[in-house]
Protein backbone atom coordinates (compact mmCIF):
# COMPACT_ATOMS: atom_id res chain seq x y z
CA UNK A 1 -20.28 5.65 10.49
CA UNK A 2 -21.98 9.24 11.02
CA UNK A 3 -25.53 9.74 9.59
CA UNK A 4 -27.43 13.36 10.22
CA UNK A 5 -24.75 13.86 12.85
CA UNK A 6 -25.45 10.52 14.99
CA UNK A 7 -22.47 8.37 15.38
CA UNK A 8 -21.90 4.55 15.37
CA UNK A 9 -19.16 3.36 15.93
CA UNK A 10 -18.77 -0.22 15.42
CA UNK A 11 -16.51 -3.39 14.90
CA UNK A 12 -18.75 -5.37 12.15
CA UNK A 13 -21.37 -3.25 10.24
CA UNK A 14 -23.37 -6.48 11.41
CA UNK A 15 -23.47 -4.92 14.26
CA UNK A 16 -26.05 -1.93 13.29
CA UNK A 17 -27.31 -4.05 10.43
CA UNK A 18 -31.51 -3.13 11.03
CA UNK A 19 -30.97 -0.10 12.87
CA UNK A 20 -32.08 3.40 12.41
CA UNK A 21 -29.24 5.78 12.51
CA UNK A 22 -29.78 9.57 12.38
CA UNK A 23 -33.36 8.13 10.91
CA UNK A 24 -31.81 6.09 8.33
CA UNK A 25 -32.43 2.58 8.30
CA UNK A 26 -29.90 0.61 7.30
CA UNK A 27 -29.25 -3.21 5.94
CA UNK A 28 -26.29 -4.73 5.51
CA UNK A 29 -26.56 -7.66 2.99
CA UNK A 30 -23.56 -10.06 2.75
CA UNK A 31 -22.12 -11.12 -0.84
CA UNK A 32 -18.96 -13.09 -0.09
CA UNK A 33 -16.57 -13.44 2.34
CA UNK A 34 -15.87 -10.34 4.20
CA UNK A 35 -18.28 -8.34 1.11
CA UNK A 36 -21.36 -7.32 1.24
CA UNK A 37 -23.48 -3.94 0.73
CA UNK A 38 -24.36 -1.73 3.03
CA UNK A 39 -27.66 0.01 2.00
CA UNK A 40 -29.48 3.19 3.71
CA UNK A 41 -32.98 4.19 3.45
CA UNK A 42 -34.13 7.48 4.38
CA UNK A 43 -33.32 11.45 4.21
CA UNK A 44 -29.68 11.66 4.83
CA UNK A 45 -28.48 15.37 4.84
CA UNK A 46 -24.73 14.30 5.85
CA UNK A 47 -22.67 11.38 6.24
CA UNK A 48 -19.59 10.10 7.10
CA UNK A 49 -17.16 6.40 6.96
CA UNK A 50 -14.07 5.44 7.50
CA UNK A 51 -11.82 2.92 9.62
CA UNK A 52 -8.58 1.22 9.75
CA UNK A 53 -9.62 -1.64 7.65
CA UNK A 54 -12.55 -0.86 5.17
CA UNK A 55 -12.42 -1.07 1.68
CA UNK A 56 -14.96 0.64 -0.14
CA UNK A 57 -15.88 -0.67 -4.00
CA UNK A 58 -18.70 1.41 -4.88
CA UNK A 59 -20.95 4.62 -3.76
CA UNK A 60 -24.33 4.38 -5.59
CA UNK A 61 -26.99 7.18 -4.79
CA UNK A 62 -30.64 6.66 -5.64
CA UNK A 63 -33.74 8.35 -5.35
């Protein structure tokens, strides 16, 4: 995951679940089994995903 140009790269988004990334926090809150939603707070002026093995459902922006 990229936010404002500062990488993570990670093997479980549990992993940067509570960190600040690019100043964007971001939570990670588990629905079922391997689910759950990854949510980021904060000014994002770029951003970026991907990996072998992620599934994406949904993209949801909010003010």
């Amino acid at each position: 995951m990229e936010i404002n140009g500062i990488l993570e790269n990670v093997q479980d988004f549990l992993d940067i679940n509570g960190k600040v990334i690019g100043g964007v926090t971001v939570t990670l809150t588990i629905v079922s089994g391997p689910g759950g939603v990854l949510n980021l707070q904060g000014t994002i002026t770029s951003f970026s995903i991907g990996g072998k093995e992620l599934w994406i459902d949904h993209i949801c922006r909010r003010k």
